[in-house]
C-alpha atoms as a PDB file:
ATOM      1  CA  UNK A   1      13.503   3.720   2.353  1.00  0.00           C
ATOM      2  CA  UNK A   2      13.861   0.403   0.820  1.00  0.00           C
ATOM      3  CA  UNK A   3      12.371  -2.453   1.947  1.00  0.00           C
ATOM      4  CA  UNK A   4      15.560  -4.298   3.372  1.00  0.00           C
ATOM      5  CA  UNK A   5      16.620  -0.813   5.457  1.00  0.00           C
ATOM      6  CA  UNK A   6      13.826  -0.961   7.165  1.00  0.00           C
ATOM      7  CA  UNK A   7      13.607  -4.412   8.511  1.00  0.00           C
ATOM      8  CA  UNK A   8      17.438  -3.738   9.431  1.00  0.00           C
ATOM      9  CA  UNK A   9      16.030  -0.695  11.324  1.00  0.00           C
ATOM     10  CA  UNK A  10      13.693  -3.152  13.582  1.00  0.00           C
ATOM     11  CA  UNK A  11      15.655  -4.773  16.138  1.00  0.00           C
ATOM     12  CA  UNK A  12      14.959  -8.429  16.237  1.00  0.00           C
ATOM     13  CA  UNK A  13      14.919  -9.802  19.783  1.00  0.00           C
ATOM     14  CA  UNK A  14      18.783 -10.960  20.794  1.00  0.00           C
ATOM     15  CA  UNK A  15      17.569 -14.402  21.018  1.00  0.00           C
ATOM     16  CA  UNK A  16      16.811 -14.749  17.949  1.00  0.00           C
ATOM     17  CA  UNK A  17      19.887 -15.045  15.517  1.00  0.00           C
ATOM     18  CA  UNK A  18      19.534 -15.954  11.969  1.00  0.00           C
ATOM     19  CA  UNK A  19      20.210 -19.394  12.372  1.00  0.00           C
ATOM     20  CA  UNK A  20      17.262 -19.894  14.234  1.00  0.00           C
ATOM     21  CA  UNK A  21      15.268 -18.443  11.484  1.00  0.00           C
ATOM     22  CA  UNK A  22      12.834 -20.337   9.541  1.00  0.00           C
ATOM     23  CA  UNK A  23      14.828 -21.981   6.997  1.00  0.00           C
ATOM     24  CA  UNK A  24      12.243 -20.001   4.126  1.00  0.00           C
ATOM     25  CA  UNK A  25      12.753 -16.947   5.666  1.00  0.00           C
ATOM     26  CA  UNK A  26      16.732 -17.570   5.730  1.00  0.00           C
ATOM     27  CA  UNK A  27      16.301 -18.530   2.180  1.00  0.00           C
ATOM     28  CA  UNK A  28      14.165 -14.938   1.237  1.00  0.00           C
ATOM     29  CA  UNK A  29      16.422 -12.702   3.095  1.00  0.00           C
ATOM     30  CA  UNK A  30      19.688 -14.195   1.246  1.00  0.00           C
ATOM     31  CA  UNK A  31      17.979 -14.177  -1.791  1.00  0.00           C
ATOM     32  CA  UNK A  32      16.907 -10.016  -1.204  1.00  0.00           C
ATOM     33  CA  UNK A  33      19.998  -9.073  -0.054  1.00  0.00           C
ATOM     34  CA  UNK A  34      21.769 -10.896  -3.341  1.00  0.00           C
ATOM     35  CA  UNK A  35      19.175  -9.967  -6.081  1.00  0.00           C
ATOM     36  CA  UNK A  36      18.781  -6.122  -4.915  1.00  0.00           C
ATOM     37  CA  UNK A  37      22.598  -6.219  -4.311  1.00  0.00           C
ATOM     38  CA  UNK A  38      24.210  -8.017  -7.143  1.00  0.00           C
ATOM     39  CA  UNK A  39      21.197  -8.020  -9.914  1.00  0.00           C
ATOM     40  CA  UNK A  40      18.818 -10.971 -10.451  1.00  0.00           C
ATOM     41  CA  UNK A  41      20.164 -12.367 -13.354  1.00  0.00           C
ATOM     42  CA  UNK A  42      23.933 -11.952 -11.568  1.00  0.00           C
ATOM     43  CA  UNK A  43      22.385 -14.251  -8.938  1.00  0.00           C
ATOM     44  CA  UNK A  44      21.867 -18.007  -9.521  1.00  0.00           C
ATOM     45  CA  UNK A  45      20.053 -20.383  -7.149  1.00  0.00           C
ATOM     46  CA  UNK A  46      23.457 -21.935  -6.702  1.00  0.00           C
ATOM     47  CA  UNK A  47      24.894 -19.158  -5.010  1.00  0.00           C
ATOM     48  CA  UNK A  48      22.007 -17.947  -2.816  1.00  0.00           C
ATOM     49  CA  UNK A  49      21.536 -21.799  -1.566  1.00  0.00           C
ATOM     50  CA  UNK A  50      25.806 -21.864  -0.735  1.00  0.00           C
ATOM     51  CA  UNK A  51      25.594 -18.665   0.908  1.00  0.00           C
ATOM     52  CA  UNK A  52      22.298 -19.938   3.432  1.00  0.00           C
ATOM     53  CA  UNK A  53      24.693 -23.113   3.809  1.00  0.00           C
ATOM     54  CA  UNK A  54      21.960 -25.692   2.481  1.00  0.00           C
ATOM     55  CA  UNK A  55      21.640 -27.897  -1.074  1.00  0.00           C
ATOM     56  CA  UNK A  56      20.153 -26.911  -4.068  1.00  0.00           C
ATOM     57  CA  UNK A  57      17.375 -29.386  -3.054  1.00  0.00           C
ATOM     58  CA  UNK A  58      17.093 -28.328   0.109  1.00  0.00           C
ATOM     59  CA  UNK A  59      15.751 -24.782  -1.565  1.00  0.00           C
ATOM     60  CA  UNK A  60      13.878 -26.137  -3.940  1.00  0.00           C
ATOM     61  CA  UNK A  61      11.925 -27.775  -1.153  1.00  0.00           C
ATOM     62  CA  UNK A  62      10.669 -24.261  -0.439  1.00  0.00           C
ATOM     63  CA  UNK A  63      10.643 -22.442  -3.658  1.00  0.00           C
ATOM     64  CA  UNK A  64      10.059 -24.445  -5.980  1.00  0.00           C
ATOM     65  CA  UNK A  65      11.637 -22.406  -9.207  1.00  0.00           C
ATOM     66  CA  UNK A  66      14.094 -19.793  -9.178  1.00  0.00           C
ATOM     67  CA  UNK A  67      10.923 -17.144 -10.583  1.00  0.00           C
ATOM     68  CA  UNK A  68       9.179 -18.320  -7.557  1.00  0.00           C
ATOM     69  CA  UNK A  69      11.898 -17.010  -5.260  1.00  0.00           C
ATOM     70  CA  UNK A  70      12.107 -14.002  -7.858  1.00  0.00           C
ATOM     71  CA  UNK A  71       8.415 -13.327  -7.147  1.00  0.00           C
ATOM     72  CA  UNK A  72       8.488 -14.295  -3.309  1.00  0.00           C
ATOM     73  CA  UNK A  73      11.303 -11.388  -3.590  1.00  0.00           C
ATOM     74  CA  UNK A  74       9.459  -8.727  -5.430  1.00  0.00           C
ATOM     75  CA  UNK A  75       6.200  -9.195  -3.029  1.00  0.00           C
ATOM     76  CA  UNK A  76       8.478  -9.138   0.318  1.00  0.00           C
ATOM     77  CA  UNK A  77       8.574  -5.069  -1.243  1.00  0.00           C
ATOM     78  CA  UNK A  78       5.205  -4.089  -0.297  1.00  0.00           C
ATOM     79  CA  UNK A  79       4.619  -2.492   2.689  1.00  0.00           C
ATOM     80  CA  UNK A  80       1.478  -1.016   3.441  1.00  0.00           C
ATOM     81  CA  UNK A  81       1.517   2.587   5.177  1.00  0.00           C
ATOM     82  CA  UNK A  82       1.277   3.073   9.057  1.00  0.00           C
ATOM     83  CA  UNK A  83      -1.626   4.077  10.448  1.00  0.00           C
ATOM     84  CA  UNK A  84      -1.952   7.825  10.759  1.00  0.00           C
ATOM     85  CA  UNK A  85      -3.989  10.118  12.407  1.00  0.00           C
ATOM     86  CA  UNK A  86      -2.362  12.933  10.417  1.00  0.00           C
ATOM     87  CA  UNK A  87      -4.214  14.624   7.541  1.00  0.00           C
ATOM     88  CA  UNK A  88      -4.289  13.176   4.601  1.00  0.00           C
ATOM     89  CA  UNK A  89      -2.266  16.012   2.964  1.00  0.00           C
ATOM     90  CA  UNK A  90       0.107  16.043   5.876  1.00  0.00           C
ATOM     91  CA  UNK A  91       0.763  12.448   5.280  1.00  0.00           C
ATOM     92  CA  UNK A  92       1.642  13.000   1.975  1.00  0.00           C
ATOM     93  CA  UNK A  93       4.215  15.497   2.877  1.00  0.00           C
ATOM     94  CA  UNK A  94       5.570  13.577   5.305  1.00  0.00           C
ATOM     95  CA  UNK A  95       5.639  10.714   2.653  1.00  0.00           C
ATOM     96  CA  UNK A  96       8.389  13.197   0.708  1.00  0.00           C
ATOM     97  CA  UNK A  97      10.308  14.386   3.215  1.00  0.00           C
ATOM     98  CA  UNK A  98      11.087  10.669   4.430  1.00  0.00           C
ATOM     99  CA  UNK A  99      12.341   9.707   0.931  1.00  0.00           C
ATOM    100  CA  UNK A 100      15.677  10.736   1.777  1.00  0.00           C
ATOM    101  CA  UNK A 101      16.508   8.639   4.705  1.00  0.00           C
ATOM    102  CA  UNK A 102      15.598   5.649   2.409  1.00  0.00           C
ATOM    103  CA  UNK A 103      17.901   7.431  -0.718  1.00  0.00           C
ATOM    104  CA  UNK A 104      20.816   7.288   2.113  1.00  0.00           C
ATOM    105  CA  UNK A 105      21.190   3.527   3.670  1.00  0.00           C
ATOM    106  CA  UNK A 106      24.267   1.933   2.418  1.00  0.00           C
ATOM    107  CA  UNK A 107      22.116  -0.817   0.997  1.00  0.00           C
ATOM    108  CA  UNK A 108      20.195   1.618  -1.598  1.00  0.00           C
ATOM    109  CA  UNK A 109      20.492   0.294  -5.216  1.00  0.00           C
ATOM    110  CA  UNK A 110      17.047   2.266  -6.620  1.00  0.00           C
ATOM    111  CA  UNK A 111      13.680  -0.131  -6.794  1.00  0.00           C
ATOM    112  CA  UNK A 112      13.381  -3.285  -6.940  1.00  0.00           C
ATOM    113  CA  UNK A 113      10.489  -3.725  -9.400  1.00  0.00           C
ATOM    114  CA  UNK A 114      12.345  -1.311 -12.059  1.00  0.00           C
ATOM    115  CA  UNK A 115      15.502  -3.609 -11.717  1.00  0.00           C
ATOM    116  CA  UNK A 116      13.731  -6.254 -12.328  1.00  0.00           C
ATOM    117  CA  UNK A 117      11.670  -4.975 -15.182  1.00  0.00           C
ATOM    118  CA  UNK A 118      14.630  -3.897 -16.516  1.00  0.00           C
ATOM    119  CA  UNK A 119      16.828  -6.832 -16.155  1.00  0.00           C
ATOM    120  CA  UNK A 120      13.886  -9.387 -17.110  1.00  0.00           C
ATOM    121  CA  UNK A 121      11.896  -7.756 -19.339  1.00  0.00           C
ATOM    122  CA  UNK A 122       9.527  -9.632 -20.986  1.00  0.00           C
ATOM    123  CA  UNK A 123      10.816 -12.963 -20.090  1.00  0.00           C
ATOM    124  CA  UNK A 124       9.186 -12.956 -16.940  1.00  0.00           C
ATOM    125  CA  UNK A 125       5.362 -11.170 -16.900  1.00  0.00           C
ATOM    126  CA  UNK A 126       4.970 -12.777 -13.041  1.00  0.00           C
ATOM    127  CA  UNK A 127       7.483 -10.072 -11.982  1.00  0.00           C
ATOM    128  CA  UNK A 128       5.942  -7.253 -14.326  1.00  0.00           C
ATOM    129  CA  UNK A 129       2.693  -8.029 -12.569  1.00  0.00           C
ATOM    130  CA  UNK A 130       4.210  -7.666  -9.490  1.00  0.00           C
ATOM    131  CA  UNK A 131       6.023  -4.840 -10.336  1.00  0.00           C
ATOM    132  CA  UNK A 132       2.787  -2.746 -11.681  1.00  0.00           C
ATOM    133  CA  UNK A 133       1.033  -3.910  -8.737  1.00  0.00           C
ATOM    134  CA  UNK A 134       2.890  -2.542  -6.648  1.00  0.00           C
ATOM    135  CA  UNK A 135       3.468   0.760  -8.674  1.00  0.00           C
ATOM    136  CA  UNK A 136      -0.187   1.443  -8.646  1.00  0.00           C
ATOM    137  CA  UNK A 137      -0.590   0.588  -5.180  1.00  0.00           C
ATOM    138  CA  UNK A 138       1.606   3.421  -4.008  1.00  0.00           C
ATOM    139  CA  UNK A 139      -0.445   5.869  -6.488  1.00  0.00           C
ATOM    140  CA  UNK A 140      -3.668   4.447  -5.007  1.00  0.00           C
ATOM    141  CA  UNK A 141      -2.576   5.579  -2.127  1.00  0.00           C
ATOM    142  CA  UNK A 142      -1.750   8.784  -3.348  1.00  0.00           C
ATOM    143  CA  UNK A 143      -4.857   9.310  -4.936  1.00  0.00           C
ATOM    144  CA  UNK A 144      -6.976   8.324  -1.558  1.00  0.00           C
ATOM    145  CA  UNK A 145      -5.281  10.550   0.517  1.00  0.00           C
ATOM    146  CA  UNK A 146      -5.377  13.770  -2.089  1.00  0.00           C
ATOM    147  CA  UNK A 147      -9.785  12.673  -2.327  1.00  0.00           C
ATOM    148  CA  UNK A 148      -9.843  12.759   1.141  1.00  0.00           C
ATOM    149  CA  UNK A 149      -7.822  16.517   1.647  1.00  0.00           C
ATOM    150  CA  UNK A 150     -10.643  17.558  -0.603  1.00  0.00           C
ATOM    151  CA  UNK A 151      -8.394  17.606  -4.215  1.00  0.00           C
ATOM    152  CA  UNK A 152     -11.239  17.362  -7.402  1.00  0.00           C
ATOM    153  CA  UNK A 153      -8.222  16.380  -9.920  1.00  0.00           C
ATOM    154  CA  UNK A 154      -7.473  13.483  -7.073  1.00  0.00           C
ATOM    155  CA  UNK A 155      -6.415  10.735 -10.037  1.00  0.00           C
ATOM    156  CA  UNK A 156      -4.301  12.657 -11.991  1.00  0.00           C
ATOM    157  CA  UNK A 157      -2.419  14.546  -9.461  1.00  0.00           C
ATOM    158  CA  UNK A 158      -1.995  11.361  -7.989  1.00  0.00           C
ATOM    159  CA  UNK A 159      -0.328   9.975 -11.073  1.00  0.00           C
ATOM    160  CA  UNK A 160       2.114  12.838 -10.895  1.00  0.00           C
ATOM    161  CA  UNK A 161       3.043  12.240  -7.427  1.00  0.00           C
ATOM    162  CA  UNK A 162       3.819   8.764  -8.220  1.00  0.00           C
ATOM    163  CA  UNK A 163       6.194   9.814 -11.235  1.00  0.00           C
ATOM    164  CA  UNK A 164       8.037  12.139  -8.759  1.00  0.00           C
ATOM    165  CA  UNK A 165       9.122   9.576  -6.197  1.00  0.00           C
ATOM    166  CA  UNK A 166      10.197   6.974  -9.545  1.00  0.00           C
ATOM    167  CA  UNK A 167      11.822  10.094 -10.593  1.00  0.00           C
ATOM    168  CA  UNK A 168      13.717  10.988  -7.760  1.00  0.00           C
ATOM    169  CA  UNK A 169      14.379   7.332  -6.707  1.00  0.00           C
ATOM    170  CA  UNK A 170      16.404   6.805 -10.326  1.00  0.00           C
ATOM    171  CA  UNK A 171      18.060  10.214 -10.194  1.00  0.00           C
ATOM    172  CA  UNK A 172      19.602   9.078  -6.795  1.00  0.00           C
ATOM    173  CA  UNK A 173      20.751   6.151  -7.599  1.00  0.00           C
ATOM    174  CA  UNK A 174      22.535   7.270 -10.725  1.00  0.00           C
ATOM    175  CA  UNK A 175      24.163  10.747  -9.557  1.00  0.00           C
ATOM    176  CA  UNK A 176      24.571   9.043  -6.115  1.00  0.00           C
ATOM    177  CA  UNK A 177      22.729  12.006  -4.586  1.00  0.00           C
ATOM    178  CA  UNK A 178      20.530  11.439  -1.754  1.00  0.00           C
ATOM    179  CA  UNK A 179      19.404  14.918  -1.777  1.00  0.00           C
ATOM    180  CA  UNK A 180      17.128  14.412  -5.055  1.00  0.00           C
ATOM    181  CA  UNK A 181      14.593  13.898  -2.495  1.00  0.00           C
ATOM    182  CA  UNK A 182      14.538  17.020  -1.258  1.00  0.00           C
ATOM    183  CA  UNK A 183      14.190  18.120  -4.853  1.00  0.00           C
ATOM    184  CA  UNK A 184      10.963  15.796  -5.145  1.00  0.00           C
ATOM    185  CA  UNK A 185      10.074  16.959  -2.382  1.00  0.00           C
ATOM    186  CA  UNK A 186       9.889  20.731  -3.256  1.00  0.00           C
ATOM    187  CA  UNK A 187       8.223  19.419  -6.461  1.00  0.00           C
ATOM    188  CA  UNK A 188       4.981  17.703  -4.818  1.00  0.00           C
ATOM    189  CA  UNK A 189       4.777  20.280  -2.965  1.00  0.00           C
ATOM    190  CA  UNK A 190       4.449  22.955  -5.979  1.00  0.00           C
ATOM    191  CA  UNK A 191       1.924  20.486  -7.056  1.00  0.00           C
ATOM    192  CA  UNK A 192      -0.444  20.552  -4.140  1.00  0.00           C
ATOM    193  CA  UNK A 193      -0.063  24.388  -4.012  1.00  0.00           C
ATOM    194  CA  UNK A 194      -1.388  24.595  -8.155  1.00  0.00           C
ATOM    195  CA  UNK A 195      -3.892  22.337  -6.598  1.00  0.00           C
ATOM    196  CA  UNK A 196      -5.109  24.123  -4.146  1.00  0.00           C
ATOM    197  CA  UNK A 197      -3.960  22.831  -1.194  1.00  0.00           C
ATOM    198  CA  UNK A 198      -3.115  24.859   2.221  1.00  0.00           C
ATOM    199  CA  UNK A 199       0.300  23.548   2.846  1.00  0.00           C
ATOM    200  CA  UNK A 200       1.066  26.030   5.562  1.00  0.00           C
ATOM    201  CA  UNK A 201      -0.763  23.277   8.199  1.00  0.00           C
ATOM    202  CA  UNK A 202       0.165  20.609   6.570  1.00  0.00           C
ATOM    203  CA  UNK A 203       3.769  20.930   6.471  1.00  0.00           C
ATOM    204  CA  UNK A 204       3.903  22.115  10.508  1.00  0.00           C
ATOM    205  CA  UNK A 205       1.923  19.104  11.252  1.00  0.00           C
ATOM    206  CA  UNK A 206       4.353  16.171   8.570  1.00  0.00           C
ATOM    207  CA  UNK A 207       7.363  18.109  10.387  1.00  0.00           C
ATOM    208  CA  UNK A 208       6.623  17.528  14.040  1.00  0.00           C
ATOM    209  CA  UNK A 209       5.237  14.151  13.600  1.00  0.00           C
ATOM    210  CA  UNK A 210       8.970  13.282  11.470  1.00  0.00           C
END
């Protein structure tokens, strides 16, 4: 699920409507909804301070750059992982089977960090750094949870996992096909089988807890 779907998912208290926002945070979610939305380079700092309804100066009071609000952007994408009592392995299949929920919101234009990449390339190594960052972080977290179900080739299967969920993140957004994840899904789970992993608990458990 992408990072804007799911804040849109929590209900913010009735009291507090966007105009009572902090004016930075008015200024970050604009600037999300336009970049993912309409592209980065698409999107000038004019636009993004007309639509909050403030100056150019006014913006620049709180970013001070238009790559600063690029990079305030790209790190408003990491989320960490809920705590789980699950099993590791469990969590990972649970990971999968939830990647389709994200592939569906109306808002889903693929990731963020490969637009960026792609649109910025090597003009802008902040938002590469980012972008890798948070690329590894995900397989990190891959790779802890696979060491901790008791998988010897934890790094490298890790590192495939990770390529799956890129994979089936572009393949949905170019054949408009939220189903890829199910495909993925099926995938990891062929790898943790050639692995060695008991799926038959694992997958009970990652479907009740859905």
């Amino acid at each position: 699920m992408t990072a804007i779907a799911k804040r849109k998912a929590q209900k913010q208290p009735a009291s507090k409507s966007p105009t009572r926002l902090p004016m930075k945070e008015r200024i970050l979610d604009t600037a999300e909804r336009l970049f993912y939305g309409a592209g980065i380079r698409a999107t000038g700092v004019d636009t993004i301070a007309a639509e909050v309804g403030i100056s150019k100066r006014t913006l620049y009071n709180h970013f001070p750059s238009k790559d600063a609000l690029v990079a305030a952007y790209l790190k408003r994408g990491f989320y960490e992982p809920r705590p789980s009592e699950l099993p590791p392995i469990a969590q990972i299949v649970r990971y999968f089977d939830r990647l389709e929920k994200g592939f569906s919101a109306r808002d889903f234009r693929g990731c963020r960090f490969v637009n960026a990449v792609a649109e910025l390339g090597d003009e802008d190594r902040a938002a590469r750094k980012i972008a890798l960052d948070f690329k590894e972080g995900r397989r990190l977290w891959f790779r802890e949870l696979l060491a901790s179900g008791g998988v010897r080739e934890a790094d490298a299967l890790a590192t495939q996992l990770a390529m799956l969920v890129d994979g089936a993140i572009s393949m949905a957004m170019v054949r408009d096909d939220p189903s890829m994840a199910r495909a993925a899904a099926s995938a990891a789970r062929v790898l943790l089988a050639n692995a060695g992993v008991d799926l038959g608990e694992a997958k009970t458990i990652a479907t009740a807890e859905a």
